[in-house]
Protein backbone atom coordinates (compact mmCIF):
# COMPACT_ATOMS: atom_id res chain seq x y z
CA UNK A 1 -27.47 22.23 25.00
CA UNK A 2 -26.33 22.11 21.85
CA UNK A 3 -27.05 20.34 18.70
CA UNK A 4 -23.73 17.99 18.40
CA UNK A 5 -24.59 16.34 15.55
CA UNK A 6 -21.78 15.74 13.05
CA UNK A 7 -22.97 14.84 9.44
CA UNK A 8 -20.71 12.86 7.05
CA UNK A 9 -18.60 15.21 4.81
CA UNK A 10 -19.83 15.88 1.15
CA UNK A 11 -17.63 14.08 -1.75
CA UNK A 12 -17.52 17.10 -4.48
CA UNK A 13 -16.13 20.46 -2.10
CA UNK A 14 -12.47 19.51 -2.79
CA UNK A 15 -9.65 20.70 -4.08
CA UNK A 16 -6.29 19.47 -5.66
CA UNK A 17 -3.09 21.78 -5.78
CA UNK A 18 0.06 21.08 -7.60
CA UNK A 19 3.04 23.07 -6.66
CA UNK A 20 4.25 25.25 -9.33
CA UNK A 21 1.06 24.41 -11.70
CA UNK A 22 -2.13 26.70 -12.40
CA UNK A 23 -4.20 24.21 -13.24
CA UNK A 24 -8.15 24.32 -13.02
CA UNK A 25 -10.62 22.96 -10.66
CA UNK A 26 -10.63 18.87 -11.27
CA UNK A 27 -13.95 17.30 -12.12
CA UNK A 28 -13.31 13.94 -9.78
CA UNK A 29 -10.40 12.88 -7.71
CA UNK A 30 -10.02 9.42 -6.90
CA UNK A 31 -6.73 7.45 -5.68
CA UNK A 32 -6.43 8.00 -1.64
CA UNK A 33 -5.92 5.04 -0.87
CA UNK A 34 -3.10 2.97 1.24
CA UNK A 35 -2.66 -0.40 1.38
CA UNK A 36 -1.01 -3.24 3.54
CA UNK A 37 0.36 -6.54 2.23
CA UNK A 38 -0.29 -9.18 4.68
CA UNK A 39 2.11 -12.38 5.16
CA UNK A 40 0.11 -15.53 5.40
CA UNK A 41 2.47 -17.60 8.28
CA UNK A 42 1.02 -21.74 8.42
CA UNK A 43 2.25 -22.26 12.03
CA UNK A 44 2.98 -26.17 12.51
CA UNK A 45 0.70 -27.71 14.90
CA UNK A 46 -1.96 -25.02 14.55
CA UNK A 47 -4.87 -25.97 12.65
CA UNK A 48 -7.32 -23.59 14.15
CA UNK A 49 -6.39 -20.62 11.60
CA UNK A 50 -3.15 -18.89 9.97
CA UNK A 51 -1.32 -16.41 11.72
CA UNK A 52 -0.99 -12.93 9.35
CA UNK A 53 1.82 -10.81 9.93
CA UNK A 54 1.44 -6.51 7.89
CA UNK A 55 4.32 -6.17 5.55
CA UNK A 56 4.97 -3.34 3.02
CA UNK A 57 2.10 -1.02 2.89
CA UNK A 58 2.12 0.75 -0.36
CA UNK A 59 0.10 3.83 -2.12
CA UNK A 60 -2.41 3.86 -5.22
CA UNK A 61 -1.87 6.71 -7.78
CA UNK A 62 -3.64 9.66 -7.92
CA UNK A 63 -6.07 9.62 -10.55
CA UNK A 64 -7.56 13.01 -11.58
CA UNK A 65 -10.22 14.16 -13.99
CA UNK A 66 -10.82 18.01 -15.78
CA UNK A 67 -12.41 19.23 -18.42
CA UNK A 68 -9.83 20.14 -20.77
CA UNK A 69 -9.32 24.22 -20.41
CA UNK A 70 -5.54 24.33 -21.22
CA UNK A 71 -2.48 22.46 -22.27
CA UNK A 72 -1.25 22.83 -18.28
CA UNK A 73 -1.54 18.82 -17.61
CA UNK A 74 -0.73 18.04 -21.40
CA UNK A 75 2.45 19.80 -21.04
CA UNK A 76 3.76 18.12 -17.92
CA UNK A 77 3.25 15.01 -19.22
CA UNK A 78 4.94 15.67 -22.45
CA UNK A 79 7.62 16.85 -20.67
CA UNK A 80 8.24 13.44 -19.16
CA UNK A 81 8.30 11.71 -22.56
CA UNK A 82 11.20 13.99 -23.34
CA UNK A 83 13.35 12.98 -20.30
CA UNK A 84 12.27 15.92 -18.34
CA UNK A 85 11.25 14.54 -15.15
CA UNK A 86 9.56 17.24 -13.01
CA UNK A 87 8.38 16.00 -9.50
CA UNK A 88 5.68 18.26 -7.89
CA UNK A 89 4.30 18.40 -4.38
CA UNK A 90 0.50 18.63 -3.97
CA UNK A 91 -2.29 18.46 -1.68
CA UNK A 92 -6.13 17.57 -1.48
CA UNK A 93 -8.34 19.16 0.58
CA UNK A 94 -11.96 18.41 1.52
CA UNK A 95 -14.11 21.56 2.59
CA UNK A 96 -17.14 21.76 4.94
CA UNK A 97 -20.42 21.58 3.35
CA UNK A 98 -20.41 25.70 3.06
CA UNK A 99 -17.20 25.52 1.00
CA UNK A 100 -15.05 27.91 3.69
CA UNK A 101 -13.81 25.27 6.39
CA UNK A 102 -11.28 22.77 5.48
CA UNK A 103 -11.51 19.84 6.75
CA UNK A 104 -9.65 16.82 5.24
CA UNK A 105 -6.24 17.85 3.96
CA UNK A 106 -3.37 15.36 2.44
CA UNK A 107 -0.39 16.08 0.96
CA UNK A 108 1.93 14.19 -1.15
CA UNK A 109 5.48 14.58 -2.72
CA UNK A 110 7.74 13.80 -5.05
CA UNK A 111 4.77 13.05 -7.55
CA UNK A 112 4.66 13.01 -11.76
CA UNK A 113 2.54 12.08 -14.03
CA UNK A 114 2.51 8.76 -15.41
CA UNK A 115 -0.36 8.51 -17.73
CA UNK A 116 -2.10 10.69 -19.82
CA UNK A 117 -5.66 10.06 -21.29
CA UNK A 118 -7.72 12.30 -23.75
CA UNK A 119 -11.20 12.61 -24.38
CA UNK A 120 -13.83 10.03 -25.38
CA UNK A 121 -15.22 12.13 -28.74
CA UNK A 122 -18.42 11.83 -30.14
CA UNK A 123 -20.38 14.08 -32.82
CA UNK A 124 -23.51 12.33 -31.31
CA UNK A 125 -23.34 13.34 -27.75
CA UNK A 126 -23.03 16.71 -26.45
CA UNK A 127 -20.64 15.26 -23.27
CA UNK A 128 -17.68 17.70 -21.42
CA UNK A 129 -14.36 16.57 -22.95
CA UNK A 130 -12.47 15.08 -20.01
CA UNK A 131 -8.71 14.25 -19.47
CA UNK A 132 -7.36 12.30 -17.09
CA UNK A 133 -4.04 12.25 -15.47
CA UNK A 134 -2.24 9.87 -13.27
CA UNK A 135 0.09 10.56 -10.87
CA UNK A 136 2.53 8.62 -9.12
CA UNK A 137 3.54 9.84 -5.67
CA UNK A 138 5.61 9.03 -2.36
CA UNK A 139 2.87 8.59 -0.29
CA UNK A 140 -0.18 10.72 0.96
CA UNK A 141 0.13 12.18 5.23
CA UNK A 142 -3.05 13.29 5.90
CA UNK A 143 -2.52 16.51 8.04
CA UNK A 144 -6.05 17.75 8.76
């Protein structure tokens, strides 16, 4: 028979696309994340616990982090300080531990950037200099 063991998927095979952007390979992607509001209800007469009802269910921002190869993620940004309001689609996929298999995949739409953070710089370290961008979206569907 054979060997149906199923290991836990690695964190750094991934990949983030932005529609209409050539952008390099991001360094960390953090930001999938959903979450429900609950509604605390104090039913009268019972004191055993309170009832909790979901409400709106909202989604974090996409957070990602590069080293900084270009002025690709600068420029977007920018652009929305001017008025220039460019919404992008996007995906993330997670890959199989040999890098050929998908196997996570979410998209999101209608997503800009909404903040912009440069480098930590320091003559006494030798570090990567990192940006970060932010991006807002209308919600992640996870189709794989």
């Amino acid at each position: 028979m054979a060997n149906m063991r199923k290991d836990p998927f690695v964190a750094f095979r991934f990949e983030v696309n932005l529609d209409g952007l050539a952008v390099a390979g991001f360094s960390e992607c953090s930001g999938l994340q959903w979450e429900t509001e609950i509604q605390d209800y104090n039913e009268g007469g019972l004191n055993t616990y309170v009832r909790k009802f979901p409400t709106r269910t909202k989604q974090s921002n996409l957070v990602l982090k590069r080293g900084i190869v270009d002025r690709v993620m600068w420029n977007w940004y920018w652009d929305l300080t001017q008025g220039l309001v460019q919404r992008r689609t996007g995906a993330v996929l997670v890959y199989d531990p040999s890098g050929s298999t998908v196997v996570m995949h979410w998209e999101f739409s209608d997503a800009f950037p909404s903040k912009w953070t440069g480098p930590d710089l320091n003559a006494s370290q030798n570090n990567v200099a990192v940006e970060t961008l932010e991006i807002v979206h209308a919600g992640l569907k996870r189709v794989k």
